[in-house]
PDB file of N, CA and C in Angstrom:
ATOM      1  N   UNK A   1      47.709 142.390 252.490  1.00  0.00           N
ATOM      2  CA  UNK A   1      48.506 143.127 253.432  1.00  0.00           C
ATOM      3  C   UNK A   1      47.681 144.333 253.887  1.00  0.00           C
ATOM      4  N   UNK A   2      47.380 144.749 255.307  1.00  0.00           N
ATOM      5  CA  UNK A   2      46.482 145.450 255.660  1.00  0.00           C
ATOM      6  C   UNK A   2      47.771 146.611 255.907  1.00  0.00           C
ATOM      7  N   UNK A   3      47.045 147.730 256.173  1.00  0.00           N
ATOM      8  CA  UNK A   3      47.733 149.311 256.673  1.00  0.00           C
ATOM      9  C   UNK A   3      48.735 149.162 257.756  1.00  0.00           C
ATOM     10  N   UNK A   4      48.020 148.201 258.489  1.00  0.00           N
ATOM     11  CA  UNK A   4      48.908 148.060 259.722  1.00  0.00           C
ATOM     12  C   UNK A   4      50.029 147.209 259.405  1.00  0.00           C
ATOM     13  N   UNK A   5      50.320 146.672 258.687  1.00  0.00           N
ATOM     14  CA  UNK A   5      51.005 145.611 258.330  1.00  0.00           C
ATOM     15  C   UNK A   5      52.104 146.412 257.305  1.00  0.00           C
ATOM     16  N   UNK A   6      51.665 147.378 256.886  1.00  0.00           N
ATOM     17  CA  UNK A   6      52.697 148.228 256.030  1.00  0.00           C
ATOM     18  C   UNK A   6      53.574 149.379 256.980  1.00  0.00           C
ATOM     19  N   UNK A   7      53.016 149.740 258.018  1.00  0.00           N
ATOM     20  CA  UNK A   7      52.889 150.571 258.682  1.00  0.00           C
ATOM     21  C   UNK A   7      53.972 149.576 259.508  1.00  0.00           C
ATOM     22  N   UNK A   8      53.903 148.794 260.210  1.00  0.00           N
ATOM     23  CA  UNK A   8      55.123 147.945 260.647  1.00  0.00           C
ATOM     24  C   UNK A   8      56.057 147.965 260.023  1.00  0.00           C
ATOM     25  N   UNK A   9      56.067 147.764 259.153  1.00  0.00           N
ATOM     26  CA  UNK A   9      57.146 147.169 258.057  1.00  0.00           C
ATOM     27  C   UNK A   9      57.986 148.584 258.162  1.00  0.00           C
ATOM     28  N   UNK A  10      57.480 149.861 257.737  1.00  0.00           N
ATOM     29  CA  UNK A  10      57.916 150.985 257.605  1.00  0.00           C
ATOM     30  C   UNK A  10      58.799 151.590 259.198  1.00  0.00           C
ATOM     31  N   UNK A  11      58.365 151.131 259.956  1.00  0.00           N
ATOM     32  CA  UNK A  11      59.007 151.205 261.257  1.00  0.00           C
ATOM     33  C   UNK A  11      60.247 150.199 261.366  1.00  0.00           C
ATOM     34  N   UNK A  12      60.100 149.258 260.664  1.00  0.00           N
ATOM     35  CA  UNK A  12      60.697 148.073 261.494  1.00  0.00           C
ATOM     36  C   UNK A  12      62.032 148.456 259.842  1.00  0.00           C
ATOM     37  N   UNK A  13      61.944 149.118 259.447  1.00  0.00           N
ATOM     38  CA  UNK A  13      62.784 149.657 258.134  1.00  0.00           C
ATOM     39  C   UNK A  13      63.234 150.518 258.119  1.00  0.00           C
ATOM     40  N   UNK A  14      62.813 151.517 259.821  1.00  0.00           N
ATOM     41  CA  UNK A  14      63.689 152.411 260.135  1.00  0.00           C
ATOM     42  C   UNK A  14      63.240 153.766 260.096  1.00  0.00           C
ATOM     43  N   UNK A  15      62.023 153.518 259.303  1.00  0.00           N
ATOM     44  CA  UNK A  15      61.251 155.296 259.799  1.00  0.00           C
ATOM     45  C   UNK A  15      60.943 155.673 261.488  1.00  0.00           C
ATOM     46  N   UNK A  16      61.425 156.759 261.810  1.00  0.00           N
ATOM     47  CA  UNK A  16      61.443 157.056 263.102  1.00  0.00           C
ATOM     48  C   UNK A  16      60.380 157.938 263.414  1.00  0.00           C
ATOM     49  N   UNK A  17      59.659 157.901 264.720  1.00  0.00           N
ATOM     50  CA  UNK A  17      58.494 159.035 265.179  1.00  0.00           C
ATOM     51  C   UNK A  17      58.809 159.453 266.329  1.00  0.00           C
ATOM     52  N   UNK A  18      58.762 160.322 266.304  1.00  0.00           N
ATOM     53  CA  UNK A  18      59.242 161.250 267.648  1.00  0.00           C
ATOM     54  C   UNK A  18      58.153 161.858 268.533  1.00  0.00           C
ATOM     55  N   UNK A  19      58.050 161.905 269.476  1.00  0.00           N
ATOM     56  CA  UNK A  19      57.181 162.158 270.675  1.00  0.00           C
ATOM     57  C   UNK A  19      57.612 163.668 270.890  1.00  0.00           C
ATOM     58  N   UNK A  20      56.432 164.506 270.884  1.00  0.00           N
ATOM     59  CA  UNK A  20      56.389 165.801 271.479  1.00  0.00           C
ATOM     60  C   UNK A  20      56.622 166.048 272.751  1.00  0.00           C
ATOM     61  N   UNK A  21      56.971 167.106 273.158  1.00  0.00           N
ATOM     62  CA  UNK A  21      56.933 167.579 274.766  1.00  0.00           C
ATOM     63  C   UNK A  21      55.947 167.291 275.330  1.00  0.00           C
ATOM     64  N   UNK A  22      54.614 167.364 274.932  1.00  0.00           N
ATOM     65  CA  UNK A  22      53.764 167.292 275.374  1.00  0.00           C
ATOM     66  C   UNK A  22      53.114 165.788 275.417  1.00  0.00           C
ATOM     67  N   UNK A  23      53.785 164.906 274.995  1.00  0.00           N
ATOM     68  CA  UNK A  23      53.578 163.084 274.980  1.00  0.00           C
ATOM     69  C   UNK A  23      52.555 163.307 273.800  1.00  0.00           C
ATOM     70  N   UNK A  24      52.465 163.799 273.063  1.00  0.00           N
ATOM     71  CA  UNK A  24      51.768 164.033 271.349  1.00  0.00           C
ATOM     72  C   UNK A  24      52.985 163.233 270.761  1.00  0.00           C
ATOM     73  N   UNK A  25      52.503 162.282 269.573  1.00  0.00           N
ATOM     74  CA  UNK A  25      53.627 161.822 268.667  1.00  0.00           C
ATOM     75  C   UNK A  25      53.095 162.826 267.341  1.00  0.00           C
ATOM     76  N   UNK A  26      54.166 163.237 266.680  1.00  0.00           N
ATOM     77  CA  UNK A  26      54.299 163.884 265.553  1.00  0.00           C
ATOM     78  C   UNK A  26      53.590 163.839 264.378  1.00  0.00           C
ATOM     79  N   UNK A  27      53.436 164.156 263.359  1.00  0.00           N
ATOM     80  CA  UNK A  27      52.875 164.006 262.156  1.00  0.00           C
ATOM     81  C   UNK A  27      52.821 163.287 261.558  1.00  0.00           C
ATOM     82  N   UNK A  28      54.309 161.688 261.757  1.00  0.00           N
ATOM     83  CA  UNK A  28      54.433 160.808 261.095  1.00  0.00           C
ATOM     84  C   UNK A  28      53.446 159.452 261.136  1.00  0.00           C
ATOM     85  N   UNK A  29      52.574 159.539 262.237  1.00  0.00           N
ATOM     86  CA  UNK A  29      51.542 158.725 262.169  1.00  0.00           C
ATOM     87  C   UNK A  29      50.739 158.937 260.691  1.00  0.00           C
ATOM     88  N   UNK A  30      50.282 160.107 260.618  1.00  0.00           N
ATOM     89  CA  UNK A  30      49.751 161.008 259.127  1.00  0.00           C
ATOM     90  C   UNK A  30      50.276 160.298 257.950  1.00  0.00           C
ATOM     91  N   UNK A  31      51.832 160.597 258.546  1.00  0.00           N
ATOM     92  CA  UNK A  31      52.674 159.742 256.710  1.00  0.00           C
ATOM     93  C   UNK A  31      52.638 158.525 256.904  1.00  0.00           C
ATOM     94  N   UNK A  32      52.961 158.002 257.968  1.00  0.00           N
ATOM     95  CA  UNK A  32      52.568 156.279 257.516  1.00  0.00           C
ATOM     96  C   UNK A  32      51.507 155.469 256.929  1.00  0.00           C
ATOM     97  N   UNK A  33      50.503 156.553 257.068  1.00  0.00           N
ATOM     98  CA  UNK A  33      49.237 156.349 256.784  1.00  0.00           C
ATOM     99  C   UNK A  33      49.257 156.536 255.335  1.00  0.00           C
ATOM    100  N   UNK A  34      49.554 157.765 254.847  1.00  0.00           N
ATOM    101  CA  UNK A  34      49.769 157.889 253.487  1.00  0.00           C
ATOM    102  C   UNK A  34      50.715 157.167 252.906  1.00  0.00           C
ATOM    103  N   UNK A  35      51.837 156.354 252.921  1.00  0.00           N
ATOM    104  CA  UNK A  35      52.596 155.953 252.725  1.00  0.00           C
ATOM    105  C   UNK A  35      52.018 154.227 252.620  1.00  0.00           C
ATOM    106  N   UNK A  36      51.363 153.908 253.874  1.00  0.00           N
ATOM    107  CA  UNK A  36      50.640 152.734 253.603  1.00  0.00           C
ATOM    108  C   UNK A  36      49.581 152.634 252.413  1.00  0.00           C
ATOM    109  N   UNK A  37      48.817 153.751 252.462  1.00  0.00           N
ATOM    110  CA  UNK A  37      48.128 153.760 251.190  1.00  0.00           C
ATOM    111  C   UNK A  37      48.428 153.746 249.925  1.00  0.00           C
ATOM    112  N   UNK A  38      49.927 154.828 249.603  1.00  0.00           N
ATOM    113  CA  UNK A  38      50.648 154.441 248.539  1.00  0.00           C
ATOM    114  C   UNK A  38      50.839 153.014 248.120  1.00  0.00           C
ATOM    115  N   UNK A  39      51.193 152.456 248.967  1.00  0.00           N
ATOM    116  CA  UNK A  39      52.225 150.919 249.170  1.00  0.00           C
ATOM    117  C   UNK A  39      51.001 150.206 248.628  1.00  0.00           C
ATOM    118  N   UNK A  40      49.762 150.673 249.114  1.00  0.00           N
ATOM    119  CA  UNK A  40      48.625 149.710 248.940  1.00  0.00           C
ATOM    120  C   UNK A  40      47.793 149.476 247.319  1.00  0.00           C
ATOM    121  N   UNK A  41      47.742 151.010 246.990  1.00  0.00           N
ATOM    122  CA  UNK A  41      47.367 151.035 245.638  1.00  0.00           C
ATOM    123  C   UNK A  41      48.299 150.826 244.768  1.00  0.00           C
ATOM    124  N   UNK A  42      49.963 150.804 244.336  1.00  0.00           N
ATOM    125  CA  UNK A  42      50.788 150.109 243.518  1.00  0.00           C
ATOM    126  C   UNK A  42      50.650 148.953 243.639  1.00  0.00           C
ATOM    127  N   UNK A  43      50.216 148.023 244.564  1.00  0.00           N
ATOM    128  CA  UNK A  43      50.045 146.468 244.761  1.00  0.00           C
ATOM    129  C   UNK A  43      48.830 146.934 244.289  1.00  0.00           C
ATOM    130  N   UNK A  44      48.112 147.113 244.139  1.00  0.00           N
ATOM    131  CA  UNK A  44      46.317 146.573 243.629  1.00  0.00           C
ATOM    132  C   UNK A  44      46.474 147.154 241.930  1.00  0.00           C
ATOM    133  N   UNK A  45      47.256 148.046 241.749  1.00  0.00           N
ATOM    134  CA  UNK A  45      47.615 148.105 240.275  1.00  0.00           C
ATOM    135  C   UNK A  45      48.422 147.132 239.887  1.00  0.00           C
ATOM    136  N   UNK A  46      49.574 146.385 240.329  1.00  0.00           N
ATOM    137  CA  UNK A  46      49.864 145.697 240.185  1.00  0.00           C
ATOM    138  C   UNK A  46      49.240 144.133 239.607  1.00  0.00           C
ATOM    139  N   UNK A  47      48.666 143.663 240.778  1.00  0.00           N
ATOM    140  CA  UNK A  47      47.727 142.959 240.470  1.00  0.00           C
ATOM    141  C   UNK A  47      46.559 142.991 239.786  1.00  0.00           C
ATOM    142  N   UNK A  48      46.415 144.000 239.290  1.00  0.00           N
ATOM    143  CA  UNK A  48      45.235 144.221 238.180  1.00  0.00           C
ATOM    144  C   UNK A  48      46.011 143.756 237.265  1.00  0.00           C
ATOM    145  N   UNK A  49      47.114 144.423 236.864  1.00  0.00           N
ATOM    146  CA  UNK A  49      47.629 144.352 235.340  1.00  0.00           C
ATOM    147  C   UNK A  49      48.409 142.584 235.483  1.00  0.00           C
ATOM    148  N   UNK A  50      48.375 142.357 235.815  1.00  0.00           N
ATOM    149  CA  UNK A  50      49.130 140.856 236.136  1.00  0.00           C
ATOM    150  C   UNK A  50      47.652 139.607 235.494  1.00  0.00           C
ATOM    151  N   UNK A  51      46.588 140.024 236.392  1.00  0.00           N
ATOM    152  CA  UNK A  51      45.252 139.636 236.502  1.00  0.00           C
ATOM    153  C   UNK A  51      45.200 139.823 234.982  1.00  0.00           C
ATOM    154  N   UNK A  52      45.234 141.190 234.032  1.00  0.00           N
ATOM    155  CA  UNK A  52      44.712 141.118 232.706  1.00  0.00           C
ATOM    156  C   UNK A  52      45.597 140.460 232.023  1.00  0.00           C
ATOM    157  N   UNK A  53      47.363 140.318 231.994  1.00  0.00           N
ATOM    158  CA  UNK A  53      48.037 139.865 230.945  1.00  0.00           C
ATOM    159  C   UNK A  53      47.821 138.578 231.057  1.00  0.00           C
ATOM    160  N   UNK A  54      47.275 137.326 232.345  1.00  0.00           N
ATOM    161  CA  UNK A  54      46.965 136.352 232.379  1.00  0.00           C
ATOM    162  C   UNK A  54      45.545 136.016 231.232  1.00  0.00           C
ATOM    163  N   UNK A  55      44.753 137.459 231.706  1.00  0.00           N
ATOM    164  CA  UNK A  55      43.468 136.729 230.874  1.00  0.00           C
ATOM    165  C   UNK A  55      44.012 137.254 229.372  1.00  0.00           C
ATOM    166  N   UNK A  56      44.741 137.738 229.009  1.00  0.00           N
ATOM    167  CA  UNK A  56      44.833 137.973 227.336  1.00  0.00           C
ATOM    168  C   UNK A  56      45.520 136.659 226.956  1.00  0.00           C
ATOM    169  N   UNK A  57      46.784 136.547 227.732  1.00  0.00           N
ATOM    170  CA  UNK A  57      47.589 135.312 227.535  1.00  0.00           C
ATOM    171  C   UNK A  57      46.506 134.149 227.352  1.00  0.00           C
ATOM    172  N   UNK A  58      45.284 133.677 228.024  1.00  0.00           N
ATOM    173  CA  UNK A  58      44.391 132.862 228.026  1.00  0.00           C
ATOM    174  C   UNK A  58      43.303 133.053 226.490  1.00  0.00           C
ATOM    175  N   UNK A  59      43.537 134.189 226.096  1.00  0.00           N
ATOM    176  CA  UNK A  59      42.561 134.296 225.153  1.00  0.00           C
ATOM    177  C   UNK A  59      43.491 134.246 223.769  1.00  0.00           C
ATOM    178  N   UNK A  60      44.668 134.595 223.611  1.00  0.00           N
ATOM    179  CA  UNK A  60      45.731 134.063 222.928  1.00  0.00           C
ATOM    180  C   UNK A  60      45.825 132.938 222.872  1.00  0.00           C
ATOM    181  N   UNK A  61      45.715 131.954 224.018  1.00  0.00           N
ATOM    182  CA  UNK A  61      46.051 130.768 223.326  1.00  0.00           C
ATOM    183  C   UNK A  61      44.653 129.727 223.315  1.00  0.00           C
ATOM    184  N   UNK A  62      43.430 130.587 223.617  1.00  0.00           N
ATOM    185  CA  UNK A  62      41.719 129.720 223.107  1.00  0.00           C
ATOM    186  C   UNK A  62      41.925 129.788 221.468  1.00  0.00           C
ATOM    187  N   UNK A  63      42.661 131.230 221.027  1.00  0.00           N
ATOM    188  CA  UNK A  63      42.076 131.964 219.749  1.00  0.00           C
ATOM    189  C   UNK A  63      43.174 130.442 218.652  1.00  0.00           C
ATOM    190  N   UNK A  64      44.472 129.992 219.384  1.00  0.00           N
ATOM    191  CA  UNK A  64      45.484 129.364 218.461  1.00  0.00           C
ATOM    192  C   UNK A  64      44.691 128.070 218.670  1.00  0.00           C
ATOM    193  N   UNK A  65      44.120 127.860 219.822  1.00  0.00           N
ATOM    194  CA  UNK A  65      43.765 126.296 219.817  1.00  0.00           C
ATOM    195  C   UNK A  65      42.643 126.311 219.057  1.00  0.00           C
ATOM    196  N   UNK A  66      41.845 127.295 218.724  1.00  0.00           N
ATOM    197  CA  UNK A  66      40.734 127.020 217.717  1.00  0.00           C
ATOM    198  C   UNK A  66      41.055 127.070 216.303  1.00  0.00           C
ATOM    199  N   UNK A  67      42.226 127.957 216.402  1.00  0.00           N
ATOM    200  CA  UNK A  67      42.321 127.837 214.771  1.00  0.00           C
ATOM    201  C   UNK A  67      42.970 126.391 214.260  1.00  0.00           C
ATOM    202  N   UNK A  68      43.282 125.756 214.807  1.00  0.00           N
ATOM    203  CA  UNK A  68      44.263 124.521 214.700  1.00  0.00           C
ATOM    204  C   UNK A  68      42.982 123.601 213.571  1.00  0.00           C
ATOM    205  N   UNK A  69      43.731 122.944 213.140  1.00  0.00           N
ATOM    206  CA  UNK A  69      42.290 121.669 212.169  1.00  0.00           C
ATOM    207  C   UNK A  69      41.935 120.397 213.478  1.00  0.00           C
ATOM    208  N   UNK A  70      41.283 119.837 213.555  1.00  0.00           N
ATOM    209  CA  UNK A  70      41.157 119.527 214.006  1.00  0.00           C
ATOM    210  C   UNK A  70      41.615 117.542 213.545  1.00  0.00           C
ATOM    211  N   UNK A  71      42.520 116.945 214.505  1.00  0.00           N
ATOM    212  CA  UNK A  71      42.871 115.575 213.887  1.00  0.00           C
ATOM    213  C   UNK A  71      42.437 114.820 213.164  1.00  0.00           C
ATOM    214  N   UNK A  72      42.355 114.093 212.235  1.00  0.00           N
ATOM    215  CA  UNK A  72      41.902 113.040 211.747  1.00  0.00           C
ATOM    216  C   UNK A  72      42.957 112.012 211.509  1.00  0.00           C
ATOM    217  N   UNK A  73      42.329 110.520 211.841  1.00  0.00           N
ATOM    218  CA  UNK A  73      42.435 109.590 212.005  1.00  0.00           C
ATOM    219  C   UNK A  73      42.359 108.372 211.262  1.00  0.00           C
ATOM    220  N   UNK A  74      43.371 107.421 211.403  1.00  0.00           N
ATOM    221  CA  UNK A  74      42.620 106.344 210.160  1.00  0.00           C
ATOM    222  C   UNK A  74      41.386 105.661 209.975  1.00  0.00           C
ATOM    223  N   UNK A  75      40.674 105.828 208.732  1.00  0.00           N
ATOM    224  CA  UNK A  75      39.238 105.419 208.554  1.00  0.00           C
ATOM    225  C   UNK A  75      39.393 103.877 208.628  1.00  0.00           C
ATOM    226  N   UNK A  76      38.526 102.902 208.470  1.00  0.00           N
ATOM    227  CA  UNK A  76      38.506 101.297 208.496  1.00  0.00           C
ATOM    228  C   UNK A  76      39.138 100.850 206.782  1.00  0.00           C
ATOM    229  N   UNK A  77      38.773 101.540 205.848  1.00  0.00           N
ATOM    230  CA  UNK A  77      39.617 101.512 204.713  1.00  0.00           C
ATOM    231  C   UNK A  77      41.110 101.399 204.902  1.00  0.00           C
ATOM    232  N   UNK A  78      41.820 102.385 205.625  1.00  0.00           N
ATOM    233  CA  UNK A  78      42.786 102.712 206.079  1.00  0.00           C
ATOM    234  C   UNK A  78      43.526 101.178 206.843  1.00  0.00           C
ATOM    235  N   UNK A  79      42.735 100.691 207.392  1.00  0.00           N
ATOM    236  CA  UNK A  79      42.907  99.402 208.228  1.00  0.00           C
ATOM    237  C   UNK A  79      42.918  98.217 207.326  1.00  0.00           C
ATOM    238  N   UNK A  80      41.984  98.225 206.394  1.00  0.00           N
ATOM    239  CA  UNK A  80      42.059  97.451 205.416  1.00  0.00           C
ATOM    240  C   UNK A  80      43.135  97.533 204.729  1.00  0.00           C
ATOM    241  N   UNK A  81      43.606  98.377 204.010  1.00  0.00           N
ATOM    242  CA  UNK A  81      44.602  98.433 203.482  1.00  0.00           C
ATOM    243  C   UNK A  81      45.878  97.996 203.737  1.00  0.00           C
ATOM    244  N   UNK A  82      45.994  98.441 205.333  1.00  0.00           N
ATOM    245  CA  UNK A  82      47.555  97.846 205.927  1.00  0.00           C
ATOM    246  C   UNK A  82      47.414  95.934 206.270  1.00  0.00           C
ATOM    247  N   UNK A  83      46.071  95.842 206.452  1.00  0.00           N
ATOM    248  CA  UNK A  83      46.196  94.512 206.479  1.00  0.00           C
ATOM    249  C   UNK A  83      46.635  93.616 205.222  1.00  0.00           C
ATOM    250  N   UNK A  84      46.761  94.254 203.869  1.00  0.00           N
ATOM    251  CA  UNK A  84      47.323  93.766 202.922  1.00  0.00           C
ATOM    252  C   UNK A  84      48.645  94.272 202.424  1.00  0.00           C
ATOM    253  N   UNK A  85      49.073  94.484 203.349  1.00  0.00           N
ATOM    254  CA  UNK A  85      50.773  95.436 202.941  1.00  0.00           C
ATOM    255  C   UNK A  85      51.687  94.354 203.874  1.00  0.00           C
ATOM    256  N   UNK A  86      53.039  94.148 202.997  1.00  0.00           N
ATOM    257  CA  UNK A  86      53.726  93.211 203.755  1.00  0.00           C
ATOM    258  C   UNK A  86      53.915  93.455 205.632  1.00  0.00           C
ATOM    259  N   UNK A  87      54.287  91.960 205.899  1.00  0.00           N
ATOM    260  CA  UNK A  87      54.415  92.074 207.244  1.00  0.00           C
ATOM    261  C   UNK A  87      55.196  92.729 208.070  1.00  0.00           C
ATOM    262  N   UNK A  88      56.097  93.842 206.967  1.00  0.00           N
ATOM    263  CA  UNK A  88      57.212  94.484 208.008  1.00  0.00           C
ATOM    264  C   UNK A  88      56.403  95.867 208.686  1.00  0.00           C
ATOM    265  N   UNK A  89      57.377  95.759 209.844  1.00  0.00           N
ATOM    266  CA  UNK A  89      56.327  97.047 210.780  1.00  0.00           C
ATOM    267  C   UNK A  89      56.816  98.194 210.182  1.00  0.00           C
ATOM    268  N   UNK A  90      58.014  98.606 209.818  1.00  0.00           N
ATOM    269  CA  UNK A  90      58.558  99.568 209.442  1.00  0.00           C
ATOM    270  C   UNK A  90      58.008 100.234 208.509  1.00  0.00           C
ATOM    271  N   UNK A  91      57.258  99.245 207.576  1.00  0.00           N
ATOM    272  CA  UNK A  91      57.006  99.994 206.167  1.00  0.00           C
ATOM    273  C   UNK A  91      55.346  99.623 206.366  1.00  0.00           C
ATOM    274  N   UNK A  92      54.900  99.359 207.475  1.00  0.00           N
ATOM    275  CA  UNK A  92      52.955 100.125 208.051  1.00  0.00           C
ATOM    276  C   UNK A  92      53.140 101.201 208.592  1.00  0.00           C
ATOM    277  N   UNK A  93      54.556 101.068 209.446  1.00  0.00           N
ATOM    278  CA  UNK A  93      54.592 102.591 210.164  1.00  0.00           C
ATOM    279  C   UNK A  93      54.844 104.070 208.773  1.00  0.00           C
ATOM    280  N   UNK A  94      55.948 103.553 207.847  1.00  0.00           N
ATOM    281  CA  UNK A  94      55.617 104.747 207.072  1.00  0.00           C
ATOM    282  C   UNK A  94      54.637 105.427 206.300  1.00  0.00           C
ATOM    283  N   UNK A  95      53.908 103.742 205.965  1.00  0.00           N
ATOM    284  CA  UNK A  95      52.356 104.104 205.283  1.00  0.00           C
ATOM    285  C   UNK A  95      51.491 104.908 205.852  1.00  0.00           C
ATOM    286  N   UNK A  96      51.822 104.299 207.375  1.00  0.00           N
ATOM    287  CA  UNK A  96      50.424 105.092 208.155  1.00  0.00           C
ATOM    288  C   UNK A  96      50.494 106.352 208.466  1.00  0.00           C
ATOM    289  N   UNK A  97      52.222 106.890 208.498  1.00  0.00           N
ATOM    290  CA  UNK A  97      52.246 108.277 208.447  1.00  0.00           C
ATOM    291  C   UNK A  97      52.322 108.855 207.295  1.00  0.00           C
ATOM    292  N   UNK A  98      52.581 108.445 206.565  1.00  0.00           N
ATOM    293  CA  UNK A  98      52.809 109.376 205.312  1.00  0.00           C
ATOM    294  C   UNK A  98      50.927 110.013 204.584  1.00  0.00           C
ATOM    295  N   UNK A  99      49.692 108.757 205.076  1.00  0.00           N
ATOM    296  CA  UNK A  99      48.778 109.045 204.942  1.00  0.00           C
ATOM    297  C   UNK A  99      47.936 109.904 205.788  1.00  0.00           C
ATOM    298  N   UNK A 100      48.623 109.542 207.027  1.00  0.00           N
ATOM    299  CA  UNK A 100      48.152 110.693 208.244  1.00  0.00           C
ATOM    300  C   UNK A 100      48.617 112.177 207.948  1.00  0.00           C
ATOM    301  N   UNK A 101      49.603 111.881 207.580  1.00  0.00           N
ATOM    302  CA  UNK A 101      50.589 113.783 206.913  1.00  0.00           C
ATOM    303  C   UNK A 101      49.734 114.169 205.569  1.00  0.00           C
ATOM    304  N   UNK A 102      48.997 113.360 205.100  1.00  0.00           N
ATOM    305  CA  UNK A 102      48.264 113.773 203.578  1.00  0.00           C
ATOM    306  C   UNK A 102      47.024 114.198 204.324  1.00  0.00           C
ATOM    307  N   UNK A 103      46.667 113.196 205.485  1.00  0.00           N
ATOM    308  CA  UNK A 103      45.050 114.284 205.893  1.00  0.00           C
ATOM    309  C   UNK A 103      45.231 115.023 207.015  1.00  0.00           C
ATOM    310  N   UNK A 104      46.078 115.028 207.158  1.00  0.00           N
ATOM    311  CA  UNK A 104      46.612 116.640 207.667  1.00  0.00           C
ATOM    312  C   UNK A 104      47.391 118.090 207.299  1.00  0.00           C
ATOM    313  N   UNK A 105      46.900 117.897 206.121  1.00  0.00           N
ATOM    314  CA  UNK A 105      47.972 118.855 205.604  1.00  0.00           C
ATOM    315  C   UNK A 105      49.555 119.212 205.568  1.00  0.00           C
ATOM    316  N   UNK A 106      49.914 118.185 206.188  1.00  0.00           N
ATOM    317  CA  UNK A 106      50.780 117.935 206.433  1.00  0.00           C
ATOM    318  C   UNK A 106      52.444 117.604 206.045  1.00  0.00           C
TER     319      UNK A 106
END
């Protein structure tokens, strides 16, 4: 958003400028100016601090994803094994988790 663009806005919101006797407009050109600049640096503070809680938020969650263990998986032993466990699925599916929850700490 440029000066001029704040500077509209501030008119079109009802700040009034008045024309001198002399076809001089008043001082309020001055304040719009300052007023645009205000408007301008709370938005760029704004967006700074927005800009940093994104990058902490980002470094918060590098710092959790590294601490995590990292998966492990069934070895070919592991495969062997279920190939000799009866044919019900129900009771490979609990084997295979209950051994996956042991190498995961789990």
């Amino acid at each position: 958003m440029t000066q001029d663009d704040i500077i509209r806005m501030a008119r079109e919101a009802g700040f009034v400028e008045y024309e001198l006797d002399d076809g001089t407009t008043n001082a309020f050109d001055i304040r719009y100016q300052r007023f645009a600049n205000l408007v301008a640096a709370a938005e760029r503070k704004a967006c700074k601090t927005a800009v940093e809680d994104i990058a902490r938020l980002g470094q918060e969650i590098e710092q959790k994803t590294k601490a995590q263990r990292p998966w492990v998986g069934l070895t070919d032993d592991d495969w062997a094994k279920i190939e000799d466990m009866p044919d019900a699925f129900d009771q490979g599916v609990a084997w295979a988790q209950a051994r996956l929850m042991e190498r995961n700490n789990g």
